[in-house]
C-alpha atoms as a PDB file:
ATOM      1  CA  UNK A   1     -36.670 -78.920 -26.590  1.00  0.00           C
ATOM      2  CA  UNK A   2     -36.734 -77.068 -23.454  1.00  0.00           C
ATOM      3  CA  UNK A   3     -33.180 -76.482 -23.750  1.00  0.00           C
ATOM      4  CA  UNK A   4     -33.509 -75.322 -27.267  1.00  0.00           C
ATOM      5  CA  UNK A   5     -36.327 -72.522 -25.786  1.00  0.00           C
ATOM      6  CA  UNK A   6     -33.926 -71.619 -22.843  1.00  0.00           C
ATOM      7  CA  UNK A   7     -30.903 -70.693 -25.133  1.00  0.00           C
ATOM      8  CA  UNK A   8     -32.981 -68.981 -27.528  1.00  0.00           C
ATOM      9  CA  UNK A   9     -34.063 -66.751 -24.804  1.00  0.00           C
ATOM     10  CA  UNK A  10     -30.833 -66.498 -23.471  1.00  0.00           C
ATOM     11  CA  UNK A  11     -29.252 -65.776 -27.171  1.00  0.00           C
ATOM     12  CA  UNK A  12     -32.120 -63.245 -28.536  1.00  0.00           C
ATOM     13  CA  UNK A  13     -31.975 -60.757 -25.332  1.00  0.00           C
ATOM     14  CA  UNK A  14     -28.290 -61.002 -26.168  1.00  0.00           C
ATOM     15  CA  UNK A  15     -28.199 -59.878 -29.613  1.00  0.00           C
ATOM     16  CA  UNK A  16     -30.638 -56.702 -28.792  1.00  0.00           C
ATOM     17  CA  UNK A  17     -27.884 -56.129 -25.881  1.00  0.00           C
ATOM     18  CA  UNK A  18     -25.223 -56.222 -28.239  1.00  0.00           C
ATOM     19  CA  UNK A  19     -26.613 -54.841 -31.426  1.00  0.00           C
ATOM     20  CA  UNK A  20     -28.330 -51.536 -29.646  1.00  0.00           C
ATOM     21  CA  UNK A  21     -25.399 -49.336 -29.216  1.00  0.00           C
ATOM     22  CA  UNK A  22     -25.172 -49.730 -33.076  1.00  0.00           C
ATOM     23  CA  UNK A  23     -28.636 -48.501 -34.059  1.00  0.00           C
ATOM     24  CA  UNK A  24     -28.766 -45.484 -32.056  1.00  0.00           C
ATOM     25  CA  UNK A  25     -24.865 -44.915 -33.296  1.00  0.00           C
ATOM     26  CA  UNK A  26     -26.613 -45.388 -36.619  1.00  0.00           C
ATOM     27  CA  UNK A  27     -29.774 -43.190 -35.802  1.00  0.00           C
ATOM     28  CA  UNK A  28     -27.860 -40.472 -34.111  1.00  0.00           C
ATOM     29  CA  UNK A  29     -25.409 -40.491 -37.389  1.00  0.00           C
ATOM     30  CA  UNK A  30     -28.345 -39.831 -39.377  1.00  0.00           C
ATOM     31  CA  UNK A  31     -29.686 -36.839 -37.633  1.00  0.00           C
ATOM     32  CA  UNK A  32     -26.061 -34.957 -37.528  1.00  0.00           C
ATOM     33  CA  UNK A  33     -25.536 -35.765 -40.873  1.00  0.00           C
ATOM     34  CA  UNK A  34     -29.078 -34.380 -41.842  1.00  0.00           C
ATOM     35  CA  UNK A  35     -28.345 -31.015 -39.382  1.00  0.00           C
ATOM     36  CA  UNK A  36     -24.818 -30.716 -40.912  1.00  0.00           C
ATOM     37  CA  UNK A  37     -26.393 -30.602 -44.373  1.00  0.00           C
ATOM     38  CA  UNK A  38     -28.809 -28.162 -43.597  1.00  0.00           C
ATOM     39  CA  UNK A  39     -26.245 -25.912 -41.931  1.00  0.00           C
ATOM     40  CA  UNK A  40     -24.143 -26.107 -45.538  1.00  0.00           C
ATOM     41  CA  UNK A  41     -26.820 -25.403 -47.535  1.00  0.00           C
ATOM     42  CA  UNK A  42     -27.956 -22.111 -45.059  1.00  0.00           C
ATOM     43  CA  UNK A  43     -24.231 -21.087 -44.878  1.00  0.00           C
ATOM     44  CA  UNK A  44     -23.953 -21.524 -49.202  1.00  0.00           C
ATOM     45  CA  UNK A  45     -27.130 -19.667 -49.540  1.00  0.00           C
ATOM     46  CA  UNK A  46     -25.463 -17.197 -47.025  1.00  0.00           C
ATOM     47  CA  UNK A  47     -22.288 -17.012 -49.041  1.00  0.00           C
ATOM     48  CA  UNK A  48     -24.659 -16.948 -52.630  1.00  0.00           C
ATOM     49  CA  UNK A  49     -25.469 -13.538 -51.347  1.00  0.00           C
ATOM     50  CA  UNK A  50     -22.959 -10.890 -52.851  1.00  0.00           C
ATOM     51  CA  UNK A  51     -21.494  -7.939 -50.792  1.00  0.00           C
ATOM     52  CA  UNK A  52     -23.083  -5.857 -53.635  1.00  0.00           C
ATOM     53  CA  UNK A  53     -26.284  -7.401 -53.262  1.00  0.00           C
ATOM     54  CA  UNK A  54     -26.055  -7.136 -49.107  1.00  0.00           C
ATOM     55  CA  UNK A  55     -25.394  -3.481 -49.760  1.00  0.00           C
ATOM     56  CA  UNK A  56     -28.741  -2.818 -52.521  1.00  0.00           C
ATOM     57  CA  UNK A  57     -31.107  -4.769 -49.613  1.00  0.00           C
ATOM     58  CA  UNK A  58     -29.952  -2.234 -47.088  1.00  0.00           C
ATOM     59  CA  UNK A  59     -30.577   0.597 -49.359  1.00  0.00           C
ATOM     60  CA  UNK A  60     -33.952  -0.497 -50.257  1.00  0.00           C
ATOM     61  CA  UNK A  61     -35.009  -1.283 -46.596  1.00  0.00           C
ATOM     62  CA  UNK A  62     -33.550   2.235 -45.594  1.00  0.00           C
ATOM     63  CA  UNK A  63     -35.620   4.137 -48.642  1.00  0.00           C
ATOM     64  CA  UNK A  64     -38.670   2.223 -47.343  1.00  0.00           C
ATOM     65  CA  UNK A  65     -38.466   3.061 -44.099  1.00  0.00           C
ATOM     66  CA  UNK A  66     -37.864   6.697 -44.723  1.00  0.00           C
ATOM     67  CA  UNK A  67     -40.180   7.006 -46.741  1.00  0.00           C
ATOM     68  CA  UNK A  68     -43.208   4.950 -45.215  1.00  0.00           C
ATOM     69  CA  UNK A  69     -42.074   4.443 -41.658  1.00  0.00           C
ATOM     70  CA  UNK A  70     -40.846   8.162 -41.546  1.00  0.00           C
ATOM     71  CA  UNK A  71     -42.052  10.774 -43.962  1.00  0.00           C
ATOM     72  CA  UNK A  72     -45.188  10.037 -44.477  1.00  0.00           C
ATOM     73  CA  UNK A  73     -46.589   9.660 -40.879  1.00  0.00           C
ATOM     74  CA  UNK A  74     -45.081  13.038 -40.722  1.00  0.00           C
ATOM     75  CA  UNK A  75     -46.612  14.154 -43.012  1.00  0.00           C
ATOM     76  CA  UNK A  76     -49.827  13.137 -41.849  1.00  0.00           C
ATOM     77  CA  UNK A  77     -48.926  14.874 -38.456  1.00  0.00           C
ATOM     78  CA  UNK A  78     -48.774  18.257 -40.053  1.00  0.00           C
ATOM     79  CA  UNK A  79     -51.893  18.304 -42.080  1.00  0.00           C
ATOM     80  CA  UNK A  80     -53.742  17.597 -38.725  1.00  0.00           C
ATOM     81  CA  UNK A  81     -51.550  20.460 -36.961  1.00  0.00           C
ATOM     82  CA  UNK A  82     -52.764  22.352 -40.177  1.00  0.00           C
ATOM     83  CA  UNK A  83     -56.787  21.895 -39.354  1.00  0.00           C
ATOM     84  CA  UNK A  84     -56.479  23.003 -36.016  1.00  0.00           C
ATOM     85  CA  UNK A  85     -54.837  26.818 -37.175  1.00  0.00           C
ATOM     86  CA  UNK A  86     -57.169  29.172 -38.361  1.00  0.00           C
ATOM     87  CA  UNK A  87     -58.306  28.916 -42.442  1.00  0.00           C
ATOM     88  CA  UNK A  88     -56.166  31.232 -44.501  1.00  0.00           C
ATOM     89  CA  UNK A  89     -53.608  32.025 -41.957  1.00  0.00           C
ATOM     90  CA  UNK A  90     -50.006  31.543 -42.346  1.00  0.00           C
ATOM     91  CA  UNK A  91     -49.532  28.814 -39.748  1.00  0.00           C
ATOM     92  CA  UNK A  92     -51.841  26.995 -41.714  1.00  0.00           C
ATOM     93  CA  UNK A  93     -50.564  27.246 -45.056  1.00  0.00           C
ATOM     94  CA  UNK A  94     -46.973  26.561 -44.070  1.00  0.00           C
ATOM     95  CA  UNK A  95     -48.345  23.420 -42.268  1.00  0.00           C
ATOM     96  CA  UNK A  96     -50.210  22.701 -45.778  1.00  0.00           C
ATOM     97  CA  UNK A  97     -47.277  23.173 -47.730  1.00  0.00           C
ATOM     98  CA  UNK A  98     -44.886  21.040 -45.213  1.00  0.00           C
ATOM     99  CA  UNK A  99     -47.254  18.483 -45.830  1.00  0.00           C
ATOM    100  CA  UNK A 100     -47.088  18.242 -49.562  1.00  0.00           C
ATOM    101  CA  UNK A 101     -43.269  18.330 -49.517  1.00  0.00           C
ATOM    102  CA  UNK A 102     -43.241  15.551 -47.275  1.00  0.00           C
ATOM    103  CA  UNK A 103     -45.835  13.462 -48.804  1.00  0.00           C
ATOM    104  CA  UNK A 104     -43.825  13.846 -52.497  1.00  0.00           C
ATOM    105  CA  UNK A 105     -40.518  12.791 -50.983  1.00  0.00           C
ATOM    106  CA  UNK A 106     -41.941   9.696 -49.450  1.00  0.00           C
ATOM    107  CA  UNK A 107     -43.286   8.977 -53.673  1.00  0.00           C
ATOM    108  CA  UNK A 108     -39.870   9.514 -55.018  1.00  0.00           C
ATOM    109  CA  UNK A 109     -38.070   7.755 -52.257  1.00  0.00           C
ATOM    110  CA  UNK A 110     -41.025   4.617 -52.677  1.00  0.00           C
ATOM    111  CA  UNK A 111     -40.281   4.723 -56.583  1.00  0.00           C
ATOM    112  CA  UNK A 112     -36.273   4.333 -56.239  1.00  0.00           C
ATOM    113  CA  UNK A 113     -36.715   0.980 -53.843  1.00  0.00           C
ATOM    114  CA  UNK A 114     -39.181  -0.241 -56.414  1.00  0.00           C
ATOM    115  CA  UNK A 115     -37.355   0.238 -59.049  1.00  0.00           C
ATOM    116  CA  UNK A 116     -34.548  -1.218 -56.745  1.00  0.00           C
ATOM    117  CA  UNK A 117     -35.994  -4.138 -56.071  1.00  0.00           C
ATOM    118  CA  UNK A 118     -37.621  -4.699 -59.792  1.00  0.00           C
ATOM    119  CA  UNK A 119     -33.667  -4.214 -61.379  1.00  0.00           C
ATOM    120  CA  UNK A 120     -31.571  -6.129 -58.702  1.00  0.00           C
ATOM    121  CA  UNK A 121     -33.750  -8.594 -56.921  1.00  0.00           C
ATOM    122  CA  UNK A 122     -35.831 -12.028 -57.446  1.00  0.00           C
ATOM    123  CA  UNK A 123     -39.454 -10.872 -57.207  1.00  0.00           C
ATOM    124  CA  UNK A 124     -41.140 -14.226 -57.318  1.00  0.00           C
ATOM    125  CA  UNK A 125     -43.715 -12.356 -55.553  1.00  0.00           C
ATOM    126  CA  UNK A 126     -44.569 -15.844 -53.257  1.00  0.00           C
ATOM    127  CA  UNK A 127     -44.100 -14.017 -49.639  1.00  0.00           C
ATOM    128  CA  UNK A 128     -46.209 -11.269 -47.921  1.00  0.00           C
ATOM    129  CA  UNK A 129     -43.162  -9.137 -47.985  1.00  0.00           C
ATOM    130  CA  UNK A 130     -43.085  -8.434 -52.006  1.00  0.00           C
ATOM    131  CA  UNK A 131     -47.113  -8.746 -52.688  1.00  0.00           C
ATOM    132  CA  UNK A 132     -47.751  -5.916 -49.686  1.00  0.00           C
ATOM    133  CA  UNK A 133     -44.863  -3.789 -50.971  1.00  0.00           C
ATOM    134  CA  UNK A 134     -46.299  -4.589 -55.175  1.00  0.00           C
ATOM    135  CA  UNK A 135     -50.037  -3.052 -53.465  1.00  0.00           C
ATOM    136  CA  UNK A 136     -47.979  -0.242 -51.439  1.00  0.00           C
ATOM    137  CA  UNK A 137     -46.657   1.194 -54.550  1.00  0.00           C
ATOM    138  CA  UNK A 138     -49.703   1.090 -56.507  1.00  0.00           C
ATOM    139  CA  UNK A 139     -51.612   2.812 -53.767  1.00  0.00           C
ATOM    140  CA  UNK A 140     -49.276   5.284 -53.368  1.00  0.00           C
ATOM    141  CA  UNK A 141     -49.409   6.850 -56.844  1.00  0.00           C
ATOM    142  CA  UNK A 142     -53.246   6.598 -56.513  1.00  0.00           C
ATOM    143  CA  UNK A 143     -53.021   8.645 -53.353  1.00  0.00           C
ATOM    144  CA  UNK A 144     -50.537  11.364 -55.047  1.00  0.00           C
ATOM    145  CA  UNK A 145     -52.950  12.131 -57.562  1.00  0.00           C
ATOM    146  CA  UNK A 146     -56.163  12.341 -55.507  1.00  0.00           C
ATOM    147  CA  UNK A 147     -54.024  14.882 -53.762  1.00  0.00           C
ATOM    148  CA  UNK A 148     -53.363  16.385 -56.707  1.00  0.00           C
ATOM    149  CA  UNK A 149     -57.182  16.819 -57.921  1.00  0.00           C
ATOM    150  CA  UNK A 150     -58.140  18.320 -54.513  1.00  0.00           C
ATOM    151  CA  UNK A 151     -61.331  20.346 -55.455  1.00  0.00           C
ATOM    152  CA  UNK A 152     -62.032  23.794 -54.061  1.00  0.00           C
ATOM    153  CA  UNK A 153     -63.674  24.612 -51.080  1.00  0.00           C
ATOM    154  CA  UNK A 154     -67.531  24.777 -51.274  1.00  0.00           C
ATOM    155  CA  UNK A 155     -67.409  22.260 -53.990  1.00  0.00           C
ATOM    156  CA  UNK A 156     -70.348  19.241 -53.630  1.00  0.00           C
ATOM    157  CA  UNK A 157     -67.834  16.620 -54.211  1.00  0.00           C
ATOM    158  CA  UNK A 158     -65.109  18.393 -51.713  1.00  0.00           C
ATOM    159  CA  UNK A 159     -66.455  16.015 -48.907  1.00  0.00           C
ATOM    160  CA  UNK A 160     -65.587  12.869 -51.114  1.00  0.00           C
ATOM    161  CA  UNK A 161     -62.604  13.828 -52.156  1.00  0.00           C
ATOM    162  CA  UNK A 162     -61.865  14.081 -48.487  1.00  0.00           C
ATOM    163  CA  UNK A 163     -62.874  10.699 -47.490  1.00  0.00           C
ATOM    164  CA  UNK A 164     -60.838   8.878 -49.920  1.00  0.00           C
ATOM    165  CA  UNK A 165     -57.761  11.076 -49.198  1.00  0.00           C
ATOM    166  CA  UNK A 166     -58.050  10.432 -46.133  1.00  0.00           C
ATOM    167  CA  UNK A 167     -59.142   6.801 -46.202  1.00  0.00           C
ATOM    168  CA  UNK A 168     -56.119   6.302 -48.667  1.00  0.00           C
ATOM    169  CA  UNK A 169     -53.274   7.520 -46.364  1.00  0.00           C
ATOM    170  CA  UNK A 170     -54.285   6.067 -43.239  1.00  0.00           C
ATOM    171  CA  UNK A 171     -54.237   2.192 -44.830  1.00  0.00           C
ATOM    172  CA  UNK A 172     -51.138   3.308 -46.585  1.00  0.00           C
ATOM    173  CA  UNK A 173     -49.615   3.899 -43.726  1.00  0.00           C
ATOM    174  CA  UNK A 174     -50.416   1.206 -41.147  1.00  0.00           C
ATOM    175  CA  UNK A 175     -49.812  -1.035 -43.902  1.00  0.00           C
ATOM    176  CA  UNK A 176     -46.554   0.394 -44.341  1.00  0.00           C
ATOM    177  CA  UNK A 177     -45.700   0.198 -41.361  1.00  0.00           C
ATOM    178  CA  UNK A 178     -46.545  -3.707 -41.098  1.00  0.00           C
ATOM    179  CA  UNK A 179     -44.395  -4.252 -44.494  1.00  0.00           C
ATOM    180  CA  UNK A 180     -41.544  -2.722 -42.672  1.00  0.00           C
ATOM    181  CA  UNK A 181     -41.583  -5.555 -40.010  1.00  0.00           C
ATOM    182  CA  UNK A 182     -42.194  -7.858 -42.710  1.00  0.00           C
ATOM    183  CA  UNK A 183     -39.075  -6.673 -44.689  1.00  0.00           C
ATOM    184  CA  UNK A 184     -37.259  -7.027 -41.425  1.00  0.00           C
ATOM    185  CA  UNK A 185     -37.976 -10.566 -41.423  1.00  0.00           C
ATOM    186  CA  UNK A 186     -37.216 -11.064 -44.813  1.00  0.00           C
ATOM    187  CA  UNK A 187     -33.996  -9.556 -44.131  1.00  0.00           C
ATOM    188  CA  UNK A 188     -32.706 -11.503 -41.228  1.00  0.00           C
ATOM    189  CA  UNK A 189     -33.762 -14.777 -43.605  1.00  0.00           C
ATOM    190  CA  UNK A 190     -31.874 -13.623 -46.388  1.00  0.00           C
ATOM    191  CA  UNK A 191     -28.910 -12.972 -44.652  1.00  0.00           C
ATOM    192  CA  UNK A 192     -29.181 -14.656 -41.198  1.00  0.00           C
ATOM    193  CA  UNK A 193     -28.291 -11.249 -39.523  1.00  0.00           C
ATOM    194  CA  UNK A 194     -29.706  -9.767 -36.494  1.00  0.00           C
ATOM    195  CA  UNK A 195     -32.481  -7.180 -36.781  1.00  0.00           C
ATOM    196  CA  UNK A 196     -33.130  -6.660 -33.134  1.00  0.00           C
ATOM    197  CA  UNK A 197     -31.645  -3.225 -32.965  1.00  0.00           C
ATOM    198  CA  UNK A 198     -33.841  -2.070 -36.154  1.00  0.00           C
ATOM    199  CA  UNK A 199     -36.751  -3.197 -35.083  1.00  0.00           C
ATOM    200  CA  UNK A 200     -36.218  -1.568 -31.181  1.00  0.00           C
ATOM    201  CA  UNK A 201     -35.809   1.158 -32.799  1.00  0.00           C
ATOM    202  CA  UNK A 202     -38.892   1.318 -35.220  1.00  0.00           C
ATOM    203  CA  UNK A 203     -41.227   0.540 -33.025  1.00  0.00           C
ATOM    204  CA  UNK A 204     -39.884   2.990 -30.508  1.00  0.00           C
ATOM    205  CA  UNK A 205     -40.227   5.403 -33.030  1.00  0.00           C
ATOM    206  CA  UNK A 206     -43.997   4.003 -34.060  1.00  0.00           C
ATOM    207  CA  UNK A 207     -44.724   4.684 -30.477  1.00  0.00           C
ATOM    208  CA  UNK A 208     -43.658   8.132 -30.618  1.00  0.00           C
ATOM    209  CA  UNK A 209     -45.607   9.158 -33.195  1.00  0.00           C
ATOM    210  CA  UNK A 210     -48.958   7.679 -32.030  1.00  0.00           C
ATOM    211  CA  UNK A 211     -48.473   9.739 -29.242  1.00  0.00           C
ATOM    212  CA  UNK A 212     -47.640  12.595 -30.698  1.00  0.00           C
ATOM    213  CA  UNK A 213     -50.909  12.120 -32.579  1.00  0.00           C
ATOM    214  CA  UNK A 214     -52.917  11.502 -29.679  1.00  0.00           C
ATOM    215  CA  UNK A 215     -51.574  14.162 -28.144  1.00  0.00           C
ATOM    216  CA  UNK A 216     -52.722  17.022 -30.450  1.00  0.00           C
ATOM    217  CA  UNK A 217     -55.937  16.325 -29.601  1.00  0.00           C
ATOM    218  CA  UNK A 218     -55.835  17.474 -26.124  1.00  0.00           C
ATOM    219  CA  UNK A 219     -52.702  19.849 -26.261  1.00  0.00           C
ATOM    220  CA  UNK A 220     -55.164  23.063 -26.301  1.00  0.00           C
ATOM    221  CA  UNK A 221     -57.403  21.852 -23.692  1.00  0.00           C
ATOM    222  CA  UNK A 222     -54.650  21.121 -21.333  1.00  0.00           C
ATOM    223  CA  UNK A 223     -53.091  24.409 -21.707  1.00  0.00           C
ATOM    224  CA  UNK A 224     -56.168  25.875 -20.857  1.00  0.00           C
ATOM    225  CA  UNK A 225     -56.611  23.562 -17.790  1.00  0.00           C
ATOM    226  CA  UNK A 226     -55.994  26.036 -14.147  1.00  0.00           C
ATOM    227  CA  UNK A 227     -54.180  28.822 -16.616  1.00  0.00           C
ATOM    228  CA  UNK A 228     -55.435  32.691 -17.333  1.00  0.00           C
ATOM    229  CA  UNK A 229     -53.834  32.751 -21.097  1.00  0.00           C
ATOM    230  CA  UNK A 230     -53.371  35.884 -23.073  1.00  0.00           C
ATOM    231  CA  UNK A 231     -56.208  38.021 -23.847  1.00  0.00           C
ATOM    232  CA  UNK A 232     -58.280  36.610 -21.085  1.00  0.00           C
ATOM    233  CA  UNK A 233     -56.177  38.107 -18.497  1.00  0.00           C
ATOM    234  CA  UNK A 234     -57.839  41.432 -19.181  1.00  0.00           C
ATOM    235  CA  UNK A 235     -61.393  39.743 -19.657  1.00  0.00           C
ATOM    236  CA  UNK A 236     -61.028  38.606 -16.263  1.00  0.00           C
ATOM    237  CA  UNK A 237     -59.874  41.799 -14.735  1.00  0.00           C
ATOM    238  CA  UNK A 238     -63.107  43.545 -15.854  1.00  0.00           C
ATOM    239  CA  UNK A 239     -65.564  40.752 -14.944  1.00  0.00           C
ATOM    240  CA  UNK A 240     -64.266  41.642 -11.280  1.00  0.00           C
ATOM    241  CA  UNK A 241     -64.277  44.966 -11.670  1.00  0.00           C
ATOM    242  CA  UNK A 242     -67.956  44.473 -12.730  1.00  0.00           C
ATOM    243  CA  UNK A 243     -69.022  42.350  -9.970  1.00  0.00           C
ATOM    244  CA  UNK A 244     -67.308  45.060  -7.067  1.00  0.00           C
ATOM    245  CA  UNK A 245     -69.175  47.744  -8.678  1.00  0.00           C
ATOM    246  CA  UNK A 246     -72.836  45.782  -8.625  1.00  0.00           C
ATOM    247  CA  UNK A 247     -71.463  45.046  -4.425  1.00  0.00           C
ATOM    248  CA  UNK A 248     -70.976  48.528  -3.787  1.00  0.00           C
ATOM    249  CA  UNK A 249     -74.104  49.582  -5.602  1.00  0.00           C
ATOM    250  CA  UNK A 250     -76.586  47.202  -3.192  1.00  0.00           C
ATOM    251  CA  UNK A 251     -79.640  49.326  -1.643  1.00  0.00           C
ATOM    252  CA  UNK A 252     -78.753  49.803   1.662  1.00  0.00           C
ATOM    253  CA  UNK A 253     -81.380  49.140   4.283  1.00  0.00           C
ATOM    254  CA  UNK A 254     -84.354  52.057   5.310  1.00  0.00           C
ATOM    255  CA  UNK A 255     -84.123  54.243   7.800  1.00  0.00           C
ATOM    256  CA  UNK A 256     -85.965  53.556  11.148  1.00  0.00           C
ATOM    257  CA  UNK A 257     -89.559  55.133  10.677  1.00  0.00           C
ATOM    258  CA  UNK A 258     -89.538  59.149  12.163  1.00  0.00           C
ATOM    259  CA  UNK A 259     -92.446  58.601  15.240  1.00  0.00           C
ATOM    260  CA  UNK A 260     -90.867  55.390  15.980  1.00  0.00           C
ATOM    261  CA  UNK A 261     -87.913  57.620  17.257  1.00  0.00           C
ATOM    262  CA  UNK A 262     -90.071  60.326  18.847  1.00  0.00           C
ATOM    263  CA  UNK A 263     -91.369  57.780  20.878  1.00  0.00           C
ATOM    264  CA  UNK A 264     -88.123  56.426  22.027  1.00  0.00           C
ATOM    265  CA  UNK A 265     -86.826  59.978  22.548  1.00  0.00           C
ATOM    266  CA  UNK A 266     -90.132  60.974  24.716  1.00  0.00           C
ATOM    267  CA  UNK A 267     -89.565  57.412  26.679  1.00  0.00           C
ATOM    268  CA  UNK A 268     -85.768  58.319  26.853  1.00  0.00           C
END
């Protein structure tokens, strides 16, 4: 009995020796078959992927991004550029105008991707991508024709109007802007191709903007910072001339008193 216990310790210790090498061979088969398969079916949904439906992705994702990422923040820029000119003047109205062209460009150019994308792509309409840019387009239109039915000045619901225009574009366009990195994204998993480059370059352009933005806030008071501008040159000039004059003008002090300096004379 004891020697049947002492070769079946001896034996069992063996077999796991033995059989070991075979399981992980047989594990470690497994997992490259499972990565292998997973590489085909990436590389045949890579190749499913037409050269003419490559090319109608980058169009799309190039209208977008002129049009949201580009146009319209520009647009925005020179409406505020228009606010600080004077009412009625021609800087103003040629800021007002710029503004309109750009904002109806970014429309049509929105329109074409989305009737891109409706025509030529699988809108399933299950990723952030397609339900932001479905809302996008929508809100878009809406914002074209509050522009359009811009009340006159002096009218009670003027201020209104203004709120929601203004309301409108600025979600518009940050959300725009966060579709654009989303459709980035999408991009790179459709096709498995790097979109480093693009989106350097967006948000180095994003960044430009802001602080272009920012910056119109304080471009006139920096100007004015130390500096004698224009007009004020003269303004200047007379305020000194004014304050010599008053100098000059000062009473001067009275005369010693008349017996005071008979006195000193007769003492003298």
């Amino acid at each position: 009995m004891q020697k049947f216990h002492s070769l079946a310790s001896f034996i069992l210790p063996s077999c796991y020796v033995i059989l070991l090498p075979f399981v992980g061979c047989s594990s470690h088969e497994e997992f490259s078959q499972s990565s292998r398969n997973h590489k085909i079916s990436k590389e045949e949904n890579i190749h499913k992927l037409s050269p003419q439906m490559a090319s109608n992705i980058t169009v799309h994702g190039l209208l977008l991004w002129t049009s949201i990422g580009f146009l319209m923040p520009v647009g925005i820029l020179t409406i505020r550029m228009s606010s600080k000119k004077e009412i009625g003047s021609r800087e103003a109205k040629v800021f007002f105008y710029l503004h309109i062209i750009l904002q109806i460009l970014s429309v049509v150019l929105v329109t074409i991707g989305a009737v891109m994308s409706i025509k030529n792509f699988e809108n399933s309409f299950d990723n952030s991508h397609q339900k932001l840019g479905l809302a996008l387009y929508g809100a878009m239109w809406v914002q074209a024709l509050i522009g359009f039915f811009r009340p006159p000045r002096g009218n009670i619901r003027r201020s209104t109007w203004y709120f929601l225009h203004w309301l409108f574009g600025t979600m518009i366009s940050l959300v725009g802007i966060i579709n654009i990195y989303t459709g980035l994204k999408a991009y790179h998993d459709k096709t498995s191709r790097s979109t480093t480059i693009f989106t350097i370059l967006f948000t180095a352009e994003i960044c430009f903007l802001a602080f272009f933005y920012l910056l119109q806030d304080k471009w006139d008071y920096m100007q004015k910072q130390g500096l004698i501008l224009g007009d004020n040159v003269d303004a200047v000039a007379s305020s000194i001339q004014v304050i010599t004059q008053r100098e000059n003008e000062k009473v001067l002090p009275p005369e010693p008193c008349g017996k005071r300096n008979a006195l000193r004379n007769l003492f003298d």
